[in-house]
C-alpha atoms as a PDB file:
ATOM      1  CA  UNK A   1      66.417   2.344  -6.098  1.00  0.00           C
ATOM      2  CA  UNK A   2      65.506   4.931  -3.582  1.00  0.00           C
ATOM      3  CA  UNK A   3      64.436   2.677  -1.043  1.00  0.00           C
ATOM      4  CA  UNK A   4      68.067   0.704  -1.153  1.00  0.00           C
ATOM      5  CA  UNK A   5      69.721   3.754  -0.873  1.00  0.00           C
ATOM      6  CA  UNK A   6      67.843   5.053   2.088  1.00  0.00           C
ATOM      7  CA  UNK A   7      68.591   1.964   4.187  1.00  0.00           C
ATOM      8  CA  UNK A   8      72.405   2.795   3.687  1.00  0.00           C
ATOM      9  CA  UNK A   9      72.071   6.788   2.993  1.00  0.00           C
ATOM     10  CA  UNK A  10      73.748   7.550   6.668  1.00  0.00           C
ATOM     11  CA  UNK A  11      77.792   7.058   7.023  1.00  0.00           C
ATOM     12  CA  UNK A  12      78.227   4.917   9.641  1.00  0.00           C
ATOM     13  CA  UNK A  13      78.691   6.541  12.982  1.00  0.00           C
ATOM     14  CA  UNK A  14      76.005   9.700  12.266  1.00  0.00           C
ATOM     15  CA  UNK A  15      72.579   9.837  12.568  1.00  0.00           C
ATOM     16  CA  UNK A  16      70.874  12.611   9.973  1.00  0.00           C
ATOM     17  CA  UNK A  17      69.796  16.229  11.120  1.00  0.00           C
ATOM     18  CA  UNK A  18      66.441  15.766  13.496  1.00  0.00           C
ATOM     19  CA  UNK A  19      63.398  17.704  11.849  1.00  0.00           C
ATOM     20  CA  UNK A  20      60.502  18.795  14.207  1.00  0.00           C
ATOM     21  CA  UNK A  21      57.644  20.455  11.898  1.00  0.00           C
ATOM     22  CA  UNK A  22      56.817  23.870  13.479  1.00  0.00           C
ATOM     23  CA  UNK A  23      53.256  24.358  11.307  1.00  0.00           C
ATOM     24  CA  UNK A  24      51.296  23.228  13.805  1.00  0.00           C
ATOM     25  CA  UNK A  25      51.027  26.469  15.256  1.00  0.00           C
ATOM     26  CA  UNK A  26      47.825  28.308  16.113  1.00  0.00           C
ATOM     27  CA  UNK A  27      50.033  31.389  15.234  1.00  0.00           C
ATOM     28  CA  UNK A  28      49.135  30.651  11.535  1.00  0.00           C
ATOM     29  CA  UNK A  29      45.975  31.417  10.524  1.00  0.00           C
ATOM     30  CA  UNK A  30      44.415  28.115   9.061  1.00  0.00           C
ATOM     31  CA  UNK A  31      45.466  26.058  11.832  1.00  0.00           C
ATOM     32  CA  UNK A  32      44.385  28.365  14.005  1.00  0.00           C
ATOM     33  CA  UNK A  33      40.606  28.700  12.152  1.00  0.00           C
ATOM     34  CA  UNK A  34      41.272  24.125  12.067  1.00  0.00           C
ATOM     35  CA  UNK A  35      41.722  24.790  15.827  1.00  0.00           C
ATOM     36  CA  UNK A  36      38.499  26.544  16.411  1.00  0.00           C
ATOM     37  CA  UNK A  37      36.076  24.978  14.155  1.00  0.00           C
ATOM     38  CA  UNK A  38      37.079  21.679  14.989  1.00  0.00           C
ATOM     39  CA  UNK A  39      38.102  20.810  11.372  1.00  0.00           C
ATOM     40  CA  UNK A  40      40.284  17.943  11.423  1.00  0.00           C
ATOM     41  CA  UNK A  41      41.024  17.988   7.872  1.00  0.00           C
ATOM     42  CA  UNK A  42      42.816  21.088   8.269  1.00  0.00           C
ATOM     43  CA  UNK A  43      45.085  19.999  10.770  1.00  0.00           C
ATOM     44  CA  UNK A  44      45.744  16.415   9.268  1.00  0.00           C
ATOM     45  CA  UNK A  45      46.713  18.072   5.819  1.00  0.00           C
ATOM     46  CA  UNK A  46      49.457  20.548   7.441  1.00  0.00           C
ATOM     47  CA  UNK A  47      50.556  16.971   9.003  1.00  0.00           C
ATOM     48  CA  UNK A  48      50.713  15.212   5.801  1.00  0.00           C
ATOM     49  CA  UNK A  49      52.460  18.051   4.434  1.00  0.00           C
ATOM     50  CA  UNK A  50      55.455  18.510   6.686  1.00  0.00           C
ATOM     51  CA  UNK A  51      55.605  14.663   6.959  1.00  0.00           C
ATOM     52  CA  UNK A  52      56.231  14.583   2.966  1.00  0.00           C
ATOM     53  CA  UNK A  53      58.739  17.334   3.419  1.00  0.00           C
ATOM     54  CA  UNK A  54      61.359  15.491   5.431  1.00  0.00           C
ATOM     55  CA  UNK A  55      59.843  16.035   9.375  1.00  0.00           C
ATOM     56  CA  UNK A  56      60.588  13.512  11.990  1.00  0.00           C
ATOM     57  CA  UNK A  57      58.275  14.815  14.078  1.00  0.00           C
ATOM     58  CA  UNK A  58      55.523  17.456  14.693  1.00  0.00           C
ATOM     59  CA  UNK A  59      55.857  20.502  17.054  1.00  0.00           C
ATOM     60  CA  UNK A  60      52.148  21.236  18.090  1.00  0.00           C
ATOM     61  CA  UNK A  61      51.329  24.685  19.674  1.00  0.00           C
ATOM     62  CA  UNK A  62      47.668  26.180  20.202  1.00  0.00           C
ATOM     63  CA  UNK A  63      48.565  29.422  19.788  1.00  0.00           C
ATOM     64  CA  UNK A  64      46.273  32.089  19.764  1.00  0.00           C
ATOM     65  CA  UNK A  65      43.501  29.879  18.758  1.00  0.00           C
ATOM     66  CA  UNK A  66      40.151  30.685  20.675  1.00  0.00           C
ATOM     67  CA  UNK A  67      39.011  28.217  23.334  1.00  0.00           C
ATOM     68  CA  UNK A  68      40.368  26.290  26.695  1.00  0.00           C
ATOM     69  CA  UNK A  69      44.156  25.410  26.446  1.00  0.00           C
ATOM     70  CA  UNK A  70      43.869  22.017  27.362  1.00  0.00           C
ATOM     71  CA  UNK A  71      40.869  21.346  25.501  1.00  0.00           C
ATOM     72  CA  UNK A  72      42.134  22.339  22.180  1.00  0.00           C
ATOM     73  CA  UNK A  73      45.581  20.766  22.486  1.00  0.00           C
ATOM     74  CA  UNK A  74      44.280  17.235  23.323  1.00  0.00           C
ATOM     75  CA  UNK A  75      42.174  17.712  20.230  1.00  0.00           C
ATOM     76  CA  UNK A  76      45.431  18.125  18.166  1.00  0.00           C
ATOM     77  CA  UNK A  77      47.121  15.533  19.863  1.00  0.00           C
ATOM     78  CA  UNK A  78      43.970  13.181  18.487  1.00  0.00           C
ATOM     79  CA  UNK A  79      43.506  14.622  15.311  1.00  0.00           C
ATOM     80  CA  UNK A  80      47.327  14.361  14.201  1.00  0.00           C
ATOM     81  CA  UNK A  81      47.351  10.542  15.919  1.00  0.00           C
ATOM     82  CA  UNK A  82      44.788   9.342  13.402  1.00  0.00           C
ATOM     83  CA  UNK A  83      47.432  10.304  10.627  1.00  0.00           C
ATOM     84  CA  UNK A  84      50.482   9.901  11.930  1.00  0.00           C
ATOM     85  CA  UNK A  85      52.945   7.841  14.129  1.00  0.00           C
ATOM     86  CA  UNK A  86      55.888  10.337  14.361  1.00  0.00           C
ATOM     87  CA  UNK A  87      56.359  11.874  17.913  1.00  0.00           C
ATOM     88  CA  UNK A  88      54.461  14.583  18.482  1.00  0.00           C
ATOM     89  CA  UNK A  89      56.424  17.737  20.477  1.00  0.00           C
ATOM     90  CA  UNK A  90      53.869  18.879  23.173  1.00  0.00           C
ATOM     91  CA  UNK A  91      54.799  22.769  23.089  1.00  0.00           C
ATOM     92  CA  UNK A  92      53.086  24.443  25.521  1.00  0.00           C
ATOM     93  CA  UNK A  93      53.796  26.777  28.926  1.00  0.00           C
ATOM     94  CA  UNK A  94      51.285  25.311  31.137  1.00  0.00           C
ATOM     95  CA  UNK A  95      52.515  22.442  32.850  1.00  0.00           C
ATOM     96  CA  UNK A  96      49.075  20.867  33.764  1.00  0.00           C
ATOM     97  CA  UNK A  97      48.579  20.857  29.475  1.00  0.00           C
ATOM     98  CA  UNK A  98      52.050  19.545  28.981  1.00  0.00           C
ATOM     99  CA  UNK A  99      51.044  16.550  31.641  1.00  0.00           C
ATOM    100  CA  UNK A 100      47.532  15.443  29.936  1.00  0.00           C
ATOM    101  CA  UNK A 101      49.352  15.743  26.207  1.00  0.00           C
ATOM    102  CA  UNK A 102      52.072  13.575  26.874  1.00  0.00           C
ATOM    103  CA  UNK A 103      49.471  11.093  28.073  1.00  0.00           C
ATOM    104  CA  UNK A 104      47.538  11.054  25.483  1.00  0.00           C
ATOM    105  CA  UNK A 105      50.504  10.472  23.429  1.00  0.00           C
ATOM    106  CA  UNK A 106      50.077   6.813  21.617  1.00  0.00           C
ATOM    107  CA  UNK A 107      54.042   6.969  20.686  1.00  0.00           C
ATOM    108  CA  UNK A 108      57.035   8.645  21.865  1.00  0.00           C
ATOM    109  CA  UNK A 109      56.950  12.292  22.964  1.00  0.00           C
ATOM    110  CA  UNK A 110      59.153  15.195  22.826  1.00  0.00           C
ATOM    111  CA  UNK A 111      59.011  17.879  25.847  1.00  0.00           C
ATOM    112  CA  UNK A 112      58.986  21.588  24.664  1.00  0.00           C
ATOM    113  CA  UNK A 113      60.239  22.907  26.552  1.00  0.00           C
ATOM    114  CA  UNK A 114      61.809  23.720  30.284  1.00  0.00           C
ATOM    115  CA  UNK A 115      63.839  26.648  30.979  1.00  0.00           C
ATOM    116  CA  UNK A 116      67.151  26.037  32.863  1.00  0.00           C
ATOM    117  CA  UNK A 117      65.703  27.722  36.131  1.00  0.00           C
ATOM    118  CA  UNK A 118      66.416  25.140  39.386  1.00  0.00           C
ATOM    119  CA  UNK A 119      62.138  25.391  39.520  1.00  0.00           C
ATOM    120  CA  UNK A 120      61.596  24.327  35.962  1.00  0.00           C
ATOM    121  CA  UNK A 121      63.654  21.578  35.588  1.00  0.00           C
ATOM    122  CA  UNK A 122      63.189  19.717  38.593  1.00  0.00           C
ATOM    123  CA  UNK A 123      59.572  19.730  37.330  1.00  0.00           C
ATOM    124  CA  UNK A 124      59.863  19.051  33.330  1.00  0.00           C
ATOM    125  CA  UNK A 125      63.181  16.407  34.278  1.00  0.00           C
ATOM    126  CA  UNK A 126      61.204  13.712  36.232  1.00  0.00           C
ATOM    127  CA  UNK A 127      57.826  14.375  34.010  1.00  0.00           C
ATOM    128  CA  UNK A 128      60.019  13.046  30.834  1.00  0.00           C
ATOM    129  CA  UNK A 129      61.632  10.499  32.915  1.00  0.00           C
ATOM    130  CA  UNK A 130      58.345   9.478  34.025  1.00  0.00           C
ATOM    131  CA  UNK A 131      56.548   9.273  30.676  1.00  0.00           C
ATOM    132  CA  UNK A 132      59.733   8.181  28.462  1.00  0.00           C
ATOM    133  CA  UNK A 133      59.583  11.331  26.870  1.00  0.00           C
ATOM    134  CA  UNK A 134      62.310  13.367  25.287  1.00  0.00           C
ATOM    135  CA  UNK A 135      62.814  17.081  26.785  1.00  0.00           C
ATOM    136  CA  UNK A 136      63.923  20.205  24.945  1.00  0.00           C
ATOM    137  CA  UNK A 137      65.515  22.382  27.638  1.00  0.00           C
ATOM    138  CA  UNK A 138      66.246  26.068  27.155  1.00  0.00           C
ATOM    139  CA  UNK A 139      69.361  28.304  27.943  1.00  0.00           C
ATOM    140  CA  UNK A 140      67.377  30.469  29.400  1.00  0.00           C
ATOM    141  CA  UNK A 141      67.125  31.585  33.555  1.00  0.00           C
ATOM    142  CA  UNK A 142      64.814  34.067  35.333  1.00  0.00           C
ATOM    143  CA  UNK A 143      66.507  37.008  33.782  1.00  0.00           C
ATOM    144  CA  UNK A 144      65.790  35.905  30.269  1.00  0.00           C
ATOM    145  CA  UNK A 145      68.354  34.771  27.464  1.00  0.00           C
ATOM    146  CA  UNK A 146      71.801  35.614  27.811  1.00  0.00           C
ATOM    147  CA  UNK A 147      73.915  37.416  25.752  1.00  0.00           C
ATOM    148  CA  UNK A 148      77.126  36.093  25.873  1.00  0.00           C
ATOM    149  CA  UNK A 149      78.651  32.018  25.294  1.00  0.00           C
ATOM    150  CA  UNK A 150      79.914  31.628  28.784  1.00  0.00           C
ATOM    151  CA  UNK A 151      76.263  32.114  30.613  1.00  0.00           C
ATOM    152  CA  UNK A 152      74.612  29.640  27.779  1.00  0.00           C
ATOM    153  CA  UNK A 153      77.280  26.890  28.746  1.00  0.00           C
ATOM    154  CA  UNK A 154      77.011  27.343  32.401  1.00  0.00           C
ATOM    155  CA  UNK A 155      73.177  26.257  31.952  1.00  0.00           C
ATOM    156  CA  UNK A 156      73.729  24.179  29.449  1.00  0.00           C
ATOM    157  CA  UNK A 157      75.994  22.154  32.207  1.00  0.00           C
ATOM    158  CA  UNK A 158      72.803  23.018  34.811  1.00  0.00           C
ATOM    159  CA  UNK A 159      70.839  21.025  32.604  1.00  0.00           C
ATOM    160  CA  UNK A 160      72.970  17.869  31.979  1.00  0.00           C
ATOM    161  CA  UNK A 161      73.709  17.561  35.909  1.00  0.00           C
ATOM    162  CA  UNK A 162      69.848  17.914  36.711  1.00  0.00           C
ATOM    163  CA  UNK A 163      69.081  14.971  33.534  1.00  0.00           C
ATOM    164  CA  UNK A 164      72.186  13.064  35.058  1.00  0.00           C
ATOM    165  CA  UNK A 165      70.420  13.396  38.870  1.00  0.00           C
ATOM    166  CA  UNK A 166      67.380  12.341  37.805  1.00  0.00           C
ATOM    167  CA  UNK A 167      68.328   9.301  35.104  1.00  0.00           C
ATOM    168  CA  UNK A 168      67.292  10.867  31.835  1.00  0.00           C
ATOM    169  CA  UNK A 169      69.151   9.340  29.425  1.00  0.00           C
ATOM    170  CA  UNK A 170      71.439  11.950  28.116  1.00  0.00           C
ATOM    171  CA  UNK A 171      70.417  11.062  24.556  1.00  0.00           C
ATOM    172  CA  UNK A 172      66.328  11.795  25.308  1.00  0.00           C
ATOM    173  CA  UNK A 173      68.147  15.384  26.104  1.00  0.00           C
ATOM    174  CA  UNK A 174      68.067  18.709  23.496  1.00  0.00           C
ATOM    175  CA  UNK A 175      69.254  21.533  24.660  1.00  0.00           C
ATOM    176  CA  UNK A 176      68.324  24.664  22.995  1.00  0.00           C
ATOM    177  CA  UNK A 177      71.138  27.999  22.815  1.00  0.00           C
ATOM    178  CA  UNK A 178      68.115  29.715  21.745  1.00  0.00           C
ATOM    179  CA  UNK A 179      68.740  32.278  18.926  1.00  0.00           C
ATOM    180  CA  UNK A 180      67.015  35.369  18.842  1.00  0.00           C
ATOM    181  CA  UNK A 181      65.976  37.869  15.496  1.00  0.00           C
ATOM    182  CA  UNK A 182      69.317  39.221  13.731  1.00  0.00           C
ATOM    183  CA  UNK A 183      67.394  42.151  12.968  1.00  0.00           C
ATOM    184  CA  UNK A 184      67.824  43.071  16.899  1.00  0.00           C
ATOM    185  CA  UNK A 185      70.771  41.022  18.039  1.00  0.00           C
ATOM    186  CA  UNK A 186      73.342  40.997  15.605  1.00  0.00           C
ATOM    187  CA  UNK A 187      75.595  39.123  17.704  1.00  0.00           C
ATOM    188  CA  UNK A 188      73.490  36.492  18.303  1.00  0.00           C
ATOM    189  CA  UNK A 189      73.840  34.198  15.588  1.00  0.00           C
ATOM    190  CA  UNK A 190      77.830  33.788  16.094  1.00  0.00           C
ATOM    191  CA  UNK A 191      77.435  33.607  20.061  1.00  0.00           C
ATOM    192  CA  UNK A 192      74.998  30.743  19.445  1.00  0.00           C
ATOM    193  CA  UNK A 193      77.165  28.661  16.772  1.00  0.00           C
ATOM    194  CA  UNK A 194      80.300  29.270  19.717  1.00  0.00           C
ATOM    195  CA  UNK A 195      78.022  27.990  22.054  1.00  0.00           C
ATOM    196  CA  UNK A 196      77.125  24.647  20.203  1.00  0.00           C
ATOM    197  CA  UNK A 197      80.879  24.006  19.852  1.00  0.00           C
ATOM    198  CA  UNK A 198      81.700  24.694  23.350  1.00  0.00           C
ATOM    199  CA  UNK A 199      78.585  22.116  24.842  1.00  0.00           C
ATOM    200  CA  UNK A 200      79.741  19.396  22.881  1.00  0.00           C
ATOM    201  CA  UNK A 201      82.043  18.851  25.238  1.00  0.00           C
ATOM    202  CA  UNK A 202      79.861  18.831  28.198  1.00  0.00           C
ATOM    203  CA  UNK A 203      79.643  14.910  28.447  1.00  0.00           C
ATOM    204  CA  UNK A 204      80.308  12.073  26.918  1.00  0.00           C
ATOM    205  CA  UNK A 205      77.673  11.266  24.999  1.00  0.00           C
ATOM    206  CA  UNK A 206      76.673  14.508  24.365  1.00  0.00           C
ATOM    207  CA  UNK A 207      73.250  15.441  24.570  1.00  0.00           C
ATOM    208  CA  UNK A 208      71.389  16.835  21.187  1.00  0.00           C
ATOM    209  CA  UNK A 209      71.447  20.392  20.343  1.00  0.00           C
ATOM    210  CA  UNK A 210      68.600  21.366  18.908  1.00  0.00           C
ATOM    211  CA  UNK A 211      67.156  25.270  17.199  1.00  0.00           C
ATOM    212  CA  UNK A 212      63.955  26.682  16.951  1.00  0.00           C
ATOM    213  CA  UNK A 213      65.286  27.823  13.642  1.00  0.00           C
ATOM    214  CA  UNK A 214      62.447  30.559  12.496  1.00  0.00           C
ATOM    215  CA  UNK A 215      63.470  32.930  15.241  1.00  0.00           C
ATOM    216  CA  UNK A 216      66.538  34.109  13.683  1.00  0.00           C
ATOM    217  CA  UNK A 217      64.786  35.488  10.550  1.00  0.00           C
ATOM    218  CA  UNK A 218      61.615  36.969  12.465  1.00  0.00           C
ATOM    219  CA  UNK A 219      60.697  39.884  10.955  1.00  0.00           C
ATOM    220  CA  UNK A 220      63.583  39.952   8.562  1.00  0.00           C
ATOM    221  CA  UNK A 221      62.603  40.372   4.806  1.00  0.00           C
ATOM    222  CA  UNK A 222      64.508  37.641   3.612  1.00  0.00           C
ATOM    223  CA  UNK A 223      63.053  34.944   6.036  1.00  0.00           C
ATOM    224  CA  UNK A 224      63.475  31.638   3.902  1.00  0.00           C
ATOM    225  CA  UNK A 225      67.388  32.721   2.739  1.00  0.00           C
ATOM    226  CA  UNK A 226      68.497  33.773   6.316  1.00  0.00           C
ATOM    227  CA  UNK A 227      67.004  30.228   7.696  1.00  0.00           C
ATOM    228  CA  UNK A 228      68.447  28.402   5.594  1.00  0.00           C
ATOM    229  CA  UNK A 229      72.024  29.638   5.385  1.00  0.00           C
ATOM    230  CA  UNK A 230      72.029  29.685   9.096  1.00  0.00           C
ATOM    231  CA  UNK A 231      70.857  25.863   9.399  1.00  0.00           C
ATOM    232  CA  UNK A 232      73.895  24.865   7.088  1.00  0.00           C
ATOM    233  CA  UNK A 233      75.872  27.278  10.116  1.00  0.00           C
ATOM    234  CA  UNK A 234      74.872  25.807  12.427  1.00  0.00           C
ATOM    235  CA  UNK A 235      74.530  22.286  11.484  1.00  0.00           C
ATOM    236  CA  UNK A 236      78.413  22.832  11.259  1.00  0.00           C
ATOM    237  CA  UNK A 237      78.901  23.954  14.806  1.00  0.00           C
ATOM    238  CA  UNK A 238      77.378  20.747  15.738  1.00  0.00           C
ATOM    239  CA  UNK A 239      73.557  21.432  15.881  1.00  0.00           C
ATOM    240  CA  UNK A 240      71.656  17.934  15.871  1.00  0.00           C
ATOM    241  CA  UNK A 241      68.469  19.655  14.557  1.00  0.00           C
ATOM    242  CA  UNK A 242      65.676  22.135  14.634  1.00  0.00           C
ATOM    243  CA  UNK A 243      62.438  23.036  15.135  1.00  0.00           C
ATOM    244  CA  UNK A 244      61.407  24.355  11.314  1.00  0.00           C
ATOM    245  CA  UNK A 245      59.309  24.388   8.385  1.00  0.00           C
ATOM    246  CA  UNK A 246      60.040  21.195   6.385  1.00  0.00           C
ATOM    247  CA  UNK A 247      56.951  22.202   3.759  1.00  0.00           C
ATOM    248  CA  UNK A 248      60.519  24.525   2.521  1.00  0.00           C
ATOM    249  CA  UNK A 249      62.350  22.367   0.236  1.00  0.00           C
ATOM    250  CA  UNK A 250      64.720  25.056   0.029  1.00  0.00           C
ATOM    251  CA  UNK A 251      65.348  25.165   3.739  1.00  0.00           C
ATOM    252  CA  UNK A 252      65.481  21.325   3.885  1.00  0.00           C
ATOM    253  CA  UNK A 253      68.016  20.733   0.310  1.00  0.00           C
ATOM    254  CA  UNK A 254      70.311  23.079   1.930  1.00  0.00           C
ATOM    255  CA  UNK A 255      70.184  21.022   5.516  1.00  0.00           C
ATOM    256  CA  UNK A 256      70.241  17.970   3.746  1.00  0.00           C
ATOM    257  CA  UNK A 257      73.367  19.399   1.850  1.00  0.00           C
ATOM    258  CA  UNK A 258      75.442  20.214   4.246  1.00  0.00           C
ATOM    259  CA  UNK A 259      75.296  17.043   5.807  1.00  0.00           C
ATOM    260  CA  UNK A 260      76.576  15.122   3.126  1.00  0.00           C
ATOM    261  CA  UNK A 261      79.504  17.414   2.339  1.00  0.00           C
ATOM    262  CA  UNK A 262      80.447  17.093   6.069  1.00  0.00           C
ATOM    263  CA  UNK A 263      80.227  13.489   5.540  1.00  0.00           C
ATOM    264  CA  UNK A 264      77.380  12.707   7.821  1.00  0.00           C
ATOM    265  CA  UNK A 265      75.548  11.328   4.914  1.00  0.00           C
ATOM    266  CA  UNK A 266      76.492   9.195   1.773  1.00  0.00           C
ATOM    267  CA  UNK A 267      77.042  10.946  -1.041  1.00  0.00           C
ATOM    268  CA  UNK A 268      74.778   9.775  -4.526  1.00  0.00           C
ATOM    269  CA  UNK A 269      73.064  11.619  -7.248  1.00  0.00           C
ATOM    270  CA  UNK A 270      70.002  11.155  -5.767  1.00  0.00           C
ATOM    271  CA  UNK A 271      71.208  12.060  -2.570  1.00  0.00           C
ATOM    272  CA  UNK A 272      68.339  14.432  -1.689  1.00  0.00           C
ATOM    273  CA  UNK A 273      65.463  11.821  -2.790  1.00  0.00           C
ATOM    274  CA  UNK A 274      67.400   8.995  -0.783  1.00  0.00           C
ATOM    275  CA  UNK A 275      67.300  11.113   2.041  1.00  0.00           C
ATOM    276  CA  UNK A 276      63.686  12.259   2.215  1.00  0.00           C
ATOM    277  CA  UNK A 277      62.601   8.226   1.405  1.00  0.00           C
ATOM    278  CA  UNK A 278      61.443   9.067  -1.942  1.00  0.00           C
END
């Protein structure tokens, strides 16, 4: 039954939200001791994990794990091939890392992530191009993230152009508002939702808007409540996806939610099982 109903879960027209797994992380402390020790099982299991909780694809970040850079993110890149096919997002800072990842990449690749600075994207732009890689692309210039809707669109239209110049097909193309802790910018959360409705008018297609959906809780009490009410936000401003834990069923019902009641997906009593392939 659940297997019929996957095949014709999405309404015709909408593709569902886009999950990228953020566990990966060497910021959390068993990946990060998986990382070190070489213990593949580790890493393979937080894999599994976010893979059976609805992800699409697997952010992978060394973090503050001990060791070379490069070194320890090709040994991810390995270690989550042997388990999975889903793209893997190469999220690193140092381009040379970035480079080596995506080829070792067996499948499809997602680019995290360029800034909107002239430099940056005239680097990370032709790298996707040139390994038929997706890129992630940050409102964000030299003088950090801005605070207001009009600066986020102006890059936002800085990043099209640049994918447009240099034949990245717009729909390879994510570009992030970037939302930052409520606990410090208030604001923030409304400017970024304003945003998403303003660059969906940018071209035609649009490109995918994409979240790195943890930030807006960081050090906030109520992490797992404030994500998740402000995916089901967003996701009506016209986000495409994010970058978040799908081990949180919580987080991931409510996503999955939302969708169907704006019609994206088909509505059944099983909805959330026909969704997630169960």
């Amino acid at each position: 039954m659940h297997e019929a109903l996957t095949g014709a879960f999405t309404a015709q027209g909408n593709e569902k939200m886009f999950v990228i797994g953020e566990r990966i992380n060497g910021m959390f402390d068993d990946v990060r001791k998986g990382i070190e020790n070489r213990d593949k099982s580790i890493i393979q299991q937080v894999a599994q994990k976010q893979i059976k909780g609805g992800a699409d694809a697997l952010d992978i970040n060394v973090g503050t794990a001990r060791g070379q850079a490069m070194d320890n993110m090709l040994w991810l890149v390995e270690s989550i091939q042997e388990v999975t096919e889903l793209p893997l997002c190469i999220d690193t800072t140092k381009f040379d890392v970035m480079s080596e990842a995506l080829k070792a990449c067996k499948n499809s690749a997602i680019i995290n992530s360029s800034k909107a600075t002239e430099e940056e994207l005239e680097r990370y732009v032709p790298l996707a191009v040139e390994n038929n890689a997706r890129l992630i692309a940050l409102t964000i210039d030299k003088s950090g993230v801005p605070g207001d809707v009009d600066s986020r669109v102006e890059m936002g239209a800085a990043i099209v152009t640049k994918a447009m110049e240099h034949g990245l097909d717009i729909s390879d193309l994510f570009i992030d508002p970037v939302i930052l802790p409520v606990n410090v910018a208030p604001k923030q959360p409304v400017v970024v939702m304003e945003t998403l409705r303003q660059l969906k008018v940018l071209s035609d297609p649009p490109p995918k808007f994409i979240l790195g959906l943890s930030n807006v809780s960081q050090s906030c009490k109520l992490r797992s409540l404030i994500n998740r009410t402000y995916l089901v936000m967003a996701l009506a401003a016209g986000l495409d996806g994010a970058i978040m834990d799908s081990m949180d069923s919580a987080l991931m019902e409510a996503g999955i939610t939302a969708e169907m009641l704006m019609e994206k997906q088909i509505y059944c009593d099983d909805y959330i099982a026909a969704y997630l392939g169960n």
